[in-house]
C-alpha atoms as a PDB file:
ATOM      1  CA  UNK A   1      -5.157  15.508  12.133  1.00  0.00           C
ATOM      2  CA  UNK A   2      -8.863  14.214  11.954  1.00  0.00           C
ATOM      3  CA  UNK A   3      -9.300  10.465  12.005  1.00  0.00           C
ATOM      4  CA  UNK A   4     -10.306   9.035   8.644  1.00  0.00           C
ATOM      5  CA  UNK A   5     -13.892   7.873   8.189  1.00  0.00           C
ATOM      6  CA  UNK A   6     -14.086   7.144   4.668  1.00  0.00           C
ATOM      7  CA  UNK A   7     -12.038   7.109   1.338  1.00  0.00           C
ATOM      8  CA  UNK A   8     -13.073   8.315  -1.745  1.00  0.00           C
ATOM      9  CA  UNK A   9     -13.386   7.022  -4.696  1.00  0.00           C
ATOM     10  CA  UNK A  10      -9.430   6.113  -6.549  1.00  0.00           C
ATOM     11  CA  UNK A  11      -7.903   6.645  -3.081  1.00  0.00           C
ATOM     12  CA  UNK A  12      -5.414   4.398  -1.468  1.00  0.00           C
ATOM     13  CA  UNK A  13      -7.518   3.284   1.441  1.00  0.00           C
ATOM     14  CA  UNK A  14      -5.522   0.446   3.139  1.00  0.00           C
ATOM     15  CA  UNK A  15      -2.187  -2.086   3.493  1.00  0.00           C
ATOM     16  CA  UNK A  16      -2.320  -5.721   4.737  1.00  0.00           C
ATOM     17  CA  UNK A  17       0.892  -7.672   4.884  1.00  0.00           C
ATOM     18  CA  UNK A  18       1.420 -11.254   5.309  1.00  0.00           C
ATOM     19  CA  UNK A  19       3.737 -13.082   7.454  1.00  0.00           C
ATOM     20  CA  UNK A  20       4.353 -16.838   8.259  1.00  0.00           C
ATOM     21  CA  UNK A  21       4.839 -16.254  11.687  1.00  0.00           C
ATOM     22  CA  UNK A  22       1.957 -14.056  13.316  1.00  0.00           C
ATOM     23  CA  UNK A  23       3.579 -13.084  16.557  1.00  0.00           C
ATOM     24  CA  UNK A  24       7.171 -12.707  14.888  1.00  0.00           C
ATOM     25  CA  UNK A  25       5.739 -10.222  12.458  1.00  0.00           C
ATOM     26  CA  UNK A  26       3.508  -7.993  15.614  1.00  0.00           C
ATOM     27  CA  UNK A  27       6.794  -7.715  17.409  1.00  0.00           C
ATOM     28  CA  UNK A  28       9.032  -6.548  14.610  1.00  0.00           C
ATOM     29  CA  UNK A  29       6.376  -4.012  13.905  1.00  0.00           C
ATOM     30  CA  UNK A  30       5.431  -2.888  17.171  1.00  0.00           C
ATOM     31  CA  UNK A  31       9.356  -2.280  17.433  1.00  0.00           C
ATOM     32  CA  UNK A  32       8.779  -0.354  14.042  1.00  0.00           C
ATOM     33  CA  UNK A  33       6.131   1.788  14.807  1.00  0.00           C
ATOM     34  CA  UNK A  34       4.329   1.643  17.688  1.00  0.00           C
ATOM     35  CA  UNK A  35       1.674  -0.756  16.697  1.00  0.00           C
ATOM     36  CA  UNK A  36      -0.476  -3.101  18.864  1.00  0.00           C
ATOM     37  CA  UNK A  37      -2.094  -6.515  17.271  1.00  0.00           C
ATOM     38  CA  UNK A  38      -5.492  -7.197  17.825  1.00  0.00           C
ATOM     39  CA  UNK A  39      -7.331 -10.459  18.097  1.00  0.00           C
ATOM     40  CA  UNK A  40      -7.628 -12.567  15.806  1.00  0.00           C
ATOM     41  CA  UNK A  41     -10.951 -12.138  13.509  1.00  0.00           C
ATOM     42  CA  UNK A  42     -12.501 -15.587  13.259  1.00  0.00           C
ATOM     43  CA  UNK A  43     -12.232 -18.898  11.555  1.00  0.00           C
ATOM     44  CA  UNK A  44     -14.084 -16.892   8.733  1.00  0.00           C
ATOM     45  CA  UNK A  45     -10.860 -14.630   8.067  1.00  0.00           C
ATOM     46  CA  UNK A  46      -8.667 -17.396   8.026  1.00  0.00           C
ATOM     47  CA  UNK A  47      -6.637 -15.456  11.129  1.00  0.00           C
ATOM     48  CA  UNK A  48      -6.834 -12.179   9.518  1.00  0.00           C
ATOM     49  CA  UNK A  49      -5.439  -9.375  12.274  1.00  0.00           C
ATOM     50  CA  UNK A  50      -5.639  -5.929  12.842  1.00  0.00           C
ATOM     51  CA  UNK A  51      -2.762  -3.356  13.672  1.00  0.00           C
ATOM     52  CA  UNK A  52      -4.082  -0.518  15.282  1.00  0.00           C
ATOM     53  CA  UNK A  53      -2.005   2.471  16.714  1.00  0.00           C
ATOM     54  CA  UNK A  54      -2.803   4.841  19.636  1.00  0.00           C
ATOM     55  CA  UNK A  55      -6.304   2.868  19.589  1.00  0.00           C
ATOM     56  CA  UNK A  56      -6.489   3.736  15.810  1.00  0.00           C
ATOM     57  CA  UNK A  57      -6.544   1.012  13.285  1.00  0.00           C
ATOM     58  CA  UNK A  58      -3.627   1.262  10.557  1.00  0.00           C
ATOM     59  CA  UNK A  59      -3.141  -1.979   8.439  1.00  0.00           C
ATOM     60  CA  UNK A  60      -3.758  -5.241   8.468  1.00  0.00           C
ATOM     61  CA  UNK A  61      -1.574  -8.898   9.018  1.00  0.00           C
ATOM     62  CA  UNK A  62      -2.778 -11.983   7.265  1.00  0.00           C
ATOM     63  CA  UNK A  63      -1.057 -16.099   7.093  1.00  0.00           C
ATOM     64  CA  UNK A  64       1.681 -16.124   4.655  1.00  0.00           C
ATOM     65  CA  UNK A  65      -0.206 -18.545   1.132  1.00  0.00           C
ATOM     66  CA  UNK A  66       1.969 -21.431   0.283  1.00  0.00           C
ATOM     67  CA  UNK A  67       4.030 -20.576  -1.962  1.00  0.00           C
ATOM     68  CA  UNK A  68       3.448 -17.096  -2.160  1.00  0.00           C
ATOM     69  CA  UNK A  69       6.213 -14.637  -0.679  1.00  0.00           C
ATOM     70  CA  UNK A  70       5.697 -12.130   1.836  1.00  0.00           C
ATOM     71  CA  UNK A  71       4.381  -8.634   0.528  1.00  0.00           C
ATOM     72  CA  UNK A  72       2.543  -5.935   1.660  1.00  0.00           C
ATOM     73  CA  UNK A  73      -0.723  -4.740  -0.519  1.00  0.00           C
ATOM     74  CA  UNK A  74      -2.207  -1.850  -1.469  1.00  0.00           C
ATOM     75  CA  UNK A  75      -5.948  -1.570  -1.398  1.00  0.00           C
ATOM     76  CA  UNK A  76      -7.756   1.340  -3.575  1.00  0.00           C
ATOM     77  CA  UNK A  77     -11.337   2.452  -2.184  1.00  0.00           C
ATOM     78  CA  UNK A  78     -13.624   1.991  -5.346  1.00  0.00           C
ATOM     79  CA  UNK A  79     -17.628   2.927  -4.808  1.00  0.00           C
ATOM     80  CA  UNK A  80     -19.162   0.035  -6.383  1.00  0.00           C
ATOM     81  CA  UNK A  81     -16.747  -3.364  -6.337  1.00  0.00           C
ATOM     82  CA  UNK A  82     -19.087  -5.504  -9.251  1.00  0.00           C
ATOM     83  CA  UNK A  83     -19.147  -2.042 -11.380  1.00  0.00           C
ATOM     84  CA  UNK A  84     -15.586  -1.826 -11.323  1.00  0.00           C
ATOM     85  CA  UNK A  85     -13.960  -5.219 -11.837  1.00  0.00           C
ATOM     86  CA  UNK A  86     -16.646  -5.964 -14.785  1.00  0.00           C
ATOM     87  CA  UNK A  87     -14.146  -3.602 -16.641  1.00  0.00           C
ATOM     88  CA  UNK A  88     -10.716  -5.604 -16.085  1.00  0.00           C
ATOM     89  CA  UNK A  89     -11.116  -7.231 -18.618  1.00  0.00           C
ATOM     90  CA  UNK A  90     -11.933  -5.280 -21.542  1.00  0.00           C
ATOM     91  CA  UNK A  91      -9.363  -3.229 -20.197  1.00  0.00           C
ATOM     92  CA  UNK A  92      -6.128  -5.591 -20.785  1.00  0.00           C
ATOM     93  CA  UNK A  93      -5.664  -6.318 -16.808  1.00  0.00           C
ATOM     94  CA  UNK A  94      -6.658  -9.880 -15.320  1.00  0.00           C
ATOM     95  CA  UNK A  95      -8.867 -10.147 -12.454  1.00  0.00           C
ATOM     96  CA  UNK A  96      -6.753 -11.995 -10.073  1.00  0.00           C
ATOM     97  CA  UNK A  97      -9.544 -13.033  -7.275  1.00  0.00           C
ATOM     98  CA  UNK A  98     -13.200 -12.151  -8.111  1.00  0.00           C
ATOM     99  CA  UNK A  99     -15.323  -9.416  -5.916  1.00  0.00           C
ATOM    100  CA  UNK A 100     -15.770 -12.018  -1.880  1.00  0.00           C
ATOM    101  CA  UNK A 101     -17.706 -10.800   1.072  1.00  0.00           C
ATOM    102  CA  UNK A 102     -15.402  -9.891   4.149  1.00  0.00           C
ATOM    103  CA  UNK A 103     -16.403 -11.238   7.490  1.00  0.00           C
ATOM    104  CA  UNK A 104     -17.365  -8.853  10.066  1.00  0.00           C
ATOM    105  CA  UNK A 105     -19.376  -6.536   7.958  1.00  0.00           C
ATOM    106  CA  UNK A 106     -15.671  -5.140   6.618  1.00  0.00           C
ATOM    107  CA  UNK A 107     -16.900  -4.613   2.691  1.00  0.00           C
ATOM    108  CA  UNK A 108     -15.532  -6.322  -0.165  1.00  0.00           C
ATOM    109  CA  UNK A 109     -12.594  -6.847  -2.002  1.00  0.00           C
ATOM    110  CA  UNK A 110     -11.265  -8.094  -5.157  1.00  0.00           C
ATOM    111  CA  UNK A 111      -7.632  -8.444  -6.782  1.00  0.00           C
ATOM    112  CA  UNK A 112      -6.547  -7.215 -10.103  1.00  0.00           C
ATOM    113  CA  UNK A 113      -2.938  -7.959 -11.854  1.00  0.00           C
ATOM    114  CA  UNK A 114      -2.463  -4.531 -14.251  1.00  0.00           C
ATOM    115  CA  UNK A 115      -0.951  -5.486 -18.038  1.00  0.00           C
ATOM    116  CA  UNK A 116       2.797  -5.854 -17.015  1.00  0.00           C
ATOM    117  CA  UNK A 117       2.085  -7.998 -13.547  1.00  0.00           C
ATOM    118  CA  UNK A 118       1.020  -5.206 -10.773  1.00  0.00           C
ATOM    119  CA  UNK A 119      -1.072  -6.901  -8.247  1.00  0.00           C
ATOM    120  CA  UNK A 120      -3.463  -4.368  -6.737  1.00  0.00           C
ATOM    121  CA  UNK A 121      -6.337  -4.992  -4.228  1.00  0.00           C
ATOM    122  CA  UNK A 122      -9.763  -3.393  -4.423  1.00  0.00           C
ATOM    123  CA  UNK A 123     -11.696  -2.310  -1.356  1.00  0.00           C
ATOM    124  CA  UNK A 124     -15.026  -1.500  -0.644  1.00  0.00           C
ATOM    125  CA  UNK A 125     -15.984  -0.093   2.618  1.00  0.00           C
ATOM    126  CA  UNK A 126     -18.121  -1.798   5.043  1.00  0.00           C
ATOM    127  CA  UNK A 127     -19.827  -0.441   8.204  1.00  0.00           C
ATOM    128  CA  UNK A 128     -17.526  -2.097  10.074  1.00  0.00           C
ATOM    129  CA  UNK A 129     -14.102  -0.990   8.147  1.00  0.00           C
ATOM    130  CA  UNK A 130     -13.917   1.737   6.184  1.00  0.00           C
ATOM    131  CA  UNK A 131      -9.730   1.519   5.450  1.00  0.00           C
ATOM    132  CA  UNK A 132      -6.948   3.023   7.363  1.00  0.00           C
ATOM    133  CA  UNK A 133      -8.202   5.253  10.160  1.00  0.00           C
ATOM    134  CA  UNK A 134      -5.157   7.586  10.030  1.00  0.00           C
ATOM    135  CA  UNK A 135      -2.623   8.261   7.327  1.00  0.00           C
ATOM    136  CA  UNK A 136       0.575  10.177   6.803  1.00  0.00           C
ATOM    137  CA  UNK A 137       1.335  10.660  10.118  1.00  0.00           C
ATOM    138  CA  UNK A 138       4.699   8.995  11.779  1.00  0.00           C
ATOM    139  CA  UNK A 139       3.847   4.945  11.880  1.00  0.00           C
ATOM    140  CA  UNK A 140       0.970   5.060   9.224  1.00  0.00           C
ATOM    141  CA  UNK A 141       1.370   4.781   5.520  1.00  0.00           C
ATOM    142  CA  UNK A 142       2.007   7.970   3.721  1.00  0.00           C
ATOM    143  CA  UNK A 143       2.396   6.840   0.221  1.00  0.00           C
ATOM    144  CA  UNK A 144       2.005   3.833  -2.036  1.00  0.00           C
ATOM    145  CA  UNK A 145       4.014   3.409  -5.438  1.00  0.00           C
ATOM    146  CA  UNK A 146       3.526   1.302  -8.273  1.00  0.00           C
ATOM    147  CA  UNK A 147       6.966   0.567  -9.518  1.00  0.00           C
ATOM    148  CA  UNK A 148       7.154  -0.918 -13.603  1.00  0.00           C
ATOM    149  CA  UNK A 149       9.436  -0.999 -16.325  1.00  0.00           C
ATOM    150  CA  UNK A 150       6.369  -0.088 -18.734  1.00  0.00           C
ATOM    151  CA  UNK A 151       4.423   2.751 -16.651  1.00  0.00           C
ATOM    152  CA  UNK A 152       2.252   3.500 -20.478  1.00  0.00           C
ATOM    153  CA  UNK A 153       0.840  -0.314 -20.703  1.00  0.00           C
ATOM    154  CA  UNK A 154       0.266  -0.010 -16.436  1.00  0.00           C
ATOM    155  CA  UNK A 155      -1.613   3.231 -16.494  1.00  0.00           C
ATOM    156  CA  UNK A 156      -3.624   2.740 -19.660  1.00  0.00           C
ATOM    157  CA  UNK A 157      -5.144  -0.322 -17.934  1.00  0.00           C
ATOM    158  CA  UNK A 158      -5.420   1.876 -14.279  1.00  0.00           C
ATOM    159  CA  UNK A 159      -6.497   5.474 -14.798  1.00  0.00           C
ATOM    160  CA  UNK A 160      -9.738   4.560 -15.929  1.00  0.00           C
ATOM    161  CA  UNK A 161     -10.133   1.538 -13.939  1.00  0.00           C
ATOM    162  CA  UNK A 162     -10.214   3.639 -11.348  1.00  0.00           C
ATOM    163  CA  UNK A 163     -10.398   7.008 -12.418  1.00  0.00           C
ATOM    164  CA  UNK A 164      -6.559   8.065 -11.643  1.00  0.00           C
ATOM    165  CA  UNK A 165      -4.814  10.773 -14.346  1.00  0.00           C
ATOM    166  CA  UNK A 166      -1.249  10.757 -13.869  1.00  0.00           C
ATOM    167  CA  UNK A 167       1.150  13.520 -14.961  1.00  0.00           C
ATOM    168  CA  UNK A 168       4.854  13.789 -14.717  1.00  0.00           C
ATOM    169  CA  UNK A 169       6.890  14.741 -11.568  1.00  0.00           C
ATOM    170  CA  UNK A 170      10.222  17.423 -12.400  1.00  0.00           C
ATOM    171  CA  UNK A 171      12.603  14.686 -11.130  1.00  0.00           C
ATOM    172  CA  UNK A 172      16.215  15.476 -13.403  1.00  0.00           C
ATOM    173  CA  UNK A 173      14.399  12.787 -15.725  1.00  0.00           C
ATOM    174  CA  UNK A 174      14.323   9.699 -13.943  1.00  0.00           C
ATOM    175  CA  UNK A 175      10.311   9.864 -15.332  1.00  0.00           C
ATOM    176  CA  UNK A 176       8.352   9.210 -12.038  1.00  0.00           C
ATOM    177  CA  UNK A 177       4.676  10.194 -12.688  1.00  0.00           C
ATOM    178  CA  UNK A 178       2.206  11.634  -9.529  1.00  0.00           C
ATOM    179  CA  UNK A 179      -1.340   9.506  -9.627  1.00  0.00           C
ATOM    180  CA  UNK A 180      -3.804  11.979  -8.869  1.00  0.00           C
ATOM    181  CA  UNK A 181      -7.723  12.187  -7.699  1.00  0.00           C
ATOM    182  CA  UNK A 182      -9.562  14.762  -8.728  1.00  0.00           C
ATOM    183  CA  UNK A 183      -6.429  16.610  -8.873  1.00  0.00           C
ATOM    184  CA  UNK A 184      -4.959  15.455  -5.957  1.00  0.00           C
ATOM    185  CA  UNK A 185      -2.075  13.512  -5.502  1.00  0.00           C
ATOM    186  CA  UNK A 186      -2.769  10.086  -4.285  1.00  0.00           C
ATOM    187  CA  UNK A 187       0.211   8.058  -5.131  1.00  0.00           C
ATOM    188  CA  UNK A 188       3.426   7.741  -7.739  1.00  0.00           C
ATOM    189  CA  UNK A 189       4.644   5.632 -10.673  1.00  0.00           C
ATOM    190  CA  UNK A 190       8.008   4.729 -10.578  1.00  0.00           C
ATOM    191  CA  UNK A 191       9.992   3.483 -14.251  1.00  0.00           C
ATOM    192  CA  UNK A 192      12.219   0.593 -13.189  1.00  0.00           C
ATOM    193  CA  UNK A 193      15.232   1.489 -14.997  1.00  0.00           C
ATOM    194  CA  UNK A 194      18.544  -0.722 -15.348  1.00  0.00           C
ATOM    195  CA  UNK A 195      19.122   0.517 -11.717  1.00  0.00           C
ATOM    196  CA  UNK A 196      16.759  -2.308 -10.925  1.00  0.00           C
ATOM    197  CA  UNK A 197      17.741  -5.991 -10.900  1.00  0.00           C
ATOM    198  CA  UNK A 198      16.001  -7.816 -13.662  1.00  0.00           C
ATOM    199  CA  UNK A 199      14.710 -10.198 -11.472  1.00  0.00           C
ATOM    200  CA  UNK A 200      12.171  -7.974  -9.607  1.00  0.00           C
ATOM    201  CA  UNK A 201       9.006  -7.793 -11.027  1.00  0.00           C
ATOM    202  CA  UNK A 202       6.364  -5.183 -11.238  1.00  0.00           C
ATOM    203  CA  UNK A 203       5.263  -4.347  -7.399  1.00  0.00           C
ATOM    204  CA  UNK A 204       3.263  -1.615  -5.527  1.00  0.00           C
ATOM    205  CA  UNK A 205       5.322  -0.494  -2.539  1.00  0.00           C
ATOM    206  CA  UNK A 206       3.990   0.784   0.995  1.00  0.00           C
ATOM    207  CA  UNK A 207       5.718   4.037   2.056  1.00  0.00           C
ATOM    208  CA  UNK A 208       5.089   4.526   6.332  1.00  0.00           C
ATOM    209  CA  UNK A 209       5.609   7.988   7.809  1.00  0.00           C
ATOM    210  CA  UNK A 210       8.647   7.873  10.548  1.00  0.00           C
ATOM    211  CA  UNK A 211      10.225  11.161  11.635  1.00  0.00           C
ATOM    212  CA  UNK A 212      14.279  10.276  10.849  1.00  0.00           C
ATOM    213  CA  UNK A 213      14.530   7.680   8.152  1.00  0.00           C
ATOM    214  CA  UNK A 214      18.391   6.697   9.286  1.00  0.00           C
ATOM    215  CA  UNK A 215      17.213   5.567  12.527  1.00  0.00           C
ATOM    216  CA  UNK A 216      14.373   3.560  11.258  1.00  0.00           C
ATOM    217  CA  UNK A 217      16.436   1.718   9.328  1.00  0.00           C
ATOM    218  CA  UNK A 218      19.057   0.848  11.752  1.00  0.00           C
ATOM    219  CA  UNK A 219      15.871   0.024  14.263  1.00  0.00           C
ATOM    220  CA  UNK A 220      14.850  -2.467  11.541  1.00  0.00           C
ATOM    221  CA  UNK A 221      18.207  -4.241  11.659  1.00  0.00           C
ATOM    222  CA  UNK A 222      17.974  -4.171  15.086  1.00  0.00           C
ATOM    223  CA  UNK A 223      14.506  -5.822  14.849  1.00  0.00           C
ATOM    224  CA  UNK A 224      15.644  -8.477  12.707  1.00  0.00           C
ATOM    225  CA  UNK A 225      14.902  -6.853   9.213  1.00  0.00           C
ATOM    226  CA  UNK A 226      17.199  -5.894   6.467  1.00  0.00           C
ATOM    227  CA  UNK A 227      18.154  -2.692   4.264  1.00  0.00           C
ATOM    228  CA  UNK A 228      17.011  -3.358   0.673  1.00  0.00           C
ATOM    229  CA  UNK A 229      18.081   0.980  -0.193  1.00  0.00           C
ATOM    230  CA  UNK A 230      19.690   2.455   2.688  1.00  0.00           C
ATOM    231  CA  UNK A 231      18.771   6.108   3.216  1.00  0.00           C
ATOM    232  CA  UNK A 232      18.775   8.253   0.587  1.00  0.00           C
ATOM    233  CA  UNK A 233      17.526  12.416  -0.574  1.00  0.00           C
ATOM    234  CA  UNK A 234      14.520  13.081  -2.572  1.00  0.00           C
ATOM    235  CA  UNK A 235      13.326  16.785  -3.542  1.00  0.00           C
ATOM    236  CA  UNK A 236      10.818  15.441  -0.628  1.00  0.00           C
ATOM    237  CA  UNK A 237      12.942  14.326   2.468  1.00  0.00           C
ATOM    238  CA  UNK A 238      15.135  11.447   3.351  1.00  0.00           C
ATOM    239  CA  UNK A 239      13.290   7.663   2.555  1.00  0.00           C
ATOM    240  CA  UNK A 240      14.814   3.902   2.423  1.00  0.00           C
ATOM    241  CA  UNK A 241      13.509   0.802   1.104  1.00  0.00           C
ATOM    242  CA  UNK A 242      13.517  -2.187   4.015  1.00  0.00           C
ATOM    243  CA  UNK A 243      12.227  -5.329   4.717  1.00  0.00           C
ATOM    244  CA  UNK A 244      10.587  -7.261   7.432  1.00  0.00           C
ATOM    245  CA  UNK A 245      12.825 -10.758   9.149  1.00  0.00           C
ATOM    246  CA  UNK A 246      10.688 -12.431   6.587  1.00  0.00           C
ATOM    247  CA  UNK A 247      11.334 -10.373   3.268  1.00  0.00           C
ATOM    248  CA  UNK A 248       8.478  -8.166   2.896  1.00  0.00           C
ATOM    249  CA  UNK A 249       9.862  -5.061   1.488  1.00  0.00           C
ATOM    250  CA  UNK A 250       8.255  -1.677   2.443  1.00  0.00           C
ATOM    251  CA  UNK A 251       9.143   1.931   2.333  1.00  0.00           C
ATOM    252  CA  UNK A 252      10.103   4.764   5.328  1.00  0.00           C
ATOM    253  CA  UNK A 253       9.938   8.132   4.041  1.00  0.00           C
ATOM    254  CA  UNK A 254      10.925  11.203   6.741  1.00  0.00           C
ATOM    255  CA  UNK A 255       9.487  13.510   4.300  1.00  0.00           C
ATOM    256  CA  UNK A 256       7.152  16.390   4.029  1.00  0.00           C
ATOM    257  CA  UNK A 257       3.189  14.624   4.024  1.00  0.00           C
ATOM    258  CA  UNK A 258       0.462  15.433   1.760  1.00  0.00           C
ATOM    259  CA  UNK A 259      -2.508  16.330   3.294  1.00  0.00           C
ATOM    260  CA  UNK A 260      -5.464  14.292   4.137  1.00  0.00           C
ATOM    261  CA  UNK A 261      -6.511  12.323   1.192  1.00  0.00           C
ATOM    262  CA  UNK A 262     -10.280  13.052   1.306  1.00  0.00           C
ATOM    263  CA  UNK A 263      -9.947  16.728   2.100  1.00  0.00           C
ATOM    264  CA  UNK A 264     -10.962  18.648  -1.111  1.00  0.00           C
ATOM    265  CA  UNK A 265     -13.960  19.696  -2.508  1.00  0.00           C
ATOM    266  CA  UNK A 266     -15.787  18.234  -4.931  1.00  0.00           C
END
């Protein structure tokens, strides 16, 4: 599959997780999925990393804030940063962290929190970084979710935010709605239901490509993780919900990929 060059507008464009143990988190990872840990980026990005695999850069590994658990982020590639966020507000969300500068030349980025507590981050490209360089291909991410017990209040504050139209997937009824892009699929809603405890809270969660879902989750025992969901069947392959040795839950889906995000016509 071609290398990605640039996102377009509404599209998933990268992950970041955070860890408080740099070298801890590389290793598990590497073990994971192949991935290699590059220098660190400066004083300026407050020892900001990059994960790159087979020379291609994939997500990203930031310190661990006090106080603030572990997570992985989603980042949405938006055109103009200022153009967007100036409609959070009048929209119903919060903006979390106003547009900032990224060192490096890497674009800009901005957090918003969506009506019933999604935190979502906002990315626009640099010339140094435009997002993930590959996706949905074993070890990259293949899918990002937004998981919320009131998907109406969530979406009427994101699709025109950032241009998204959802509509719903033919699931037996659990409800799970496709995000789409022009008509593309670009991510998924899930409706927590009483299956979920009712102390999680609204999250987006970071679904990586791995060829047998099964043995990625034993490897991430093995690596010191956990199994939050062990493997389970969806109409679109095998997945299971982990989590790094320091609780940062993500996704592993051995399932059949869409294609390249920015491959349509206009």
């Amino acid at each position: 599959m071609p290398r990605i060059t640039s996102y377009r507008h509404g599209v998933p464009a990268w992950v970041d997780v955070t860890s408080p143990d740099i070298p801890a988190s590389a290793e598990f990872y590497a073990g994971m999925f192949g991935w290699v840990l590059g220098p660190d980026m400066g004083p300026d990005a407050g020892g900001y990393r990059l994960f790159t695999k087979d020379g291609v850069t994939v997500a990203g590994l930031g310190v661990q804030q006090e106080g603030v658990p572990p997570a992985w982020t989603t980042y949405v590639a938006v055109d103009d940063l200022d153009a967007v966020t100036a409609r959070v507000d009048e929209l119903g969300g919060v903006l979390a962290v106003p547009p900032m500068d990224l060192p490096n030349d890497s674009g800009r980025i901005a957090f918003v929190v969506d009506p019933t507590g999604g935190f979502l981050g906002l990315f626009q490209a640099g010339p140094n970084h435009a997002g993930s360089g590959v996706a949905n291909e074993p070890g990259s991410v293949v899918w990002n979710e937004l998981s919320t017990r009131d998907p109406d209040a969530a979406m009427a504050f994101l699709d025109p935010l950032l241009g998204w139209s959802t509509q719903p997937m033919d699931d037996g009824g659990m409800g799970y709605r496709v995000i789409l892009v022009a008509g593309r699929a670009v991510g998924g809603v899930m409706p927590m239901g009483p299956g979920f405890p009712a102390e999680v809270p609204t999250h987006w969660m970071t679904y990586f490509a791995v060829a047998d879902a099964p043995h990625a989750a034993d490897r991430a025992v093995a690596l010191g993780g956990t199994v939050i969901v062990p493997p389970f069947e969806t109409p679109v392959g095998t997945m299971s919900v982990l989590a790094d040795p320091f609780g940062a839950p993500f996704a592993v889906g051995a399932m059949t990929a869409p294609d390249d995000p920015n491959a349509w016509p206009d």
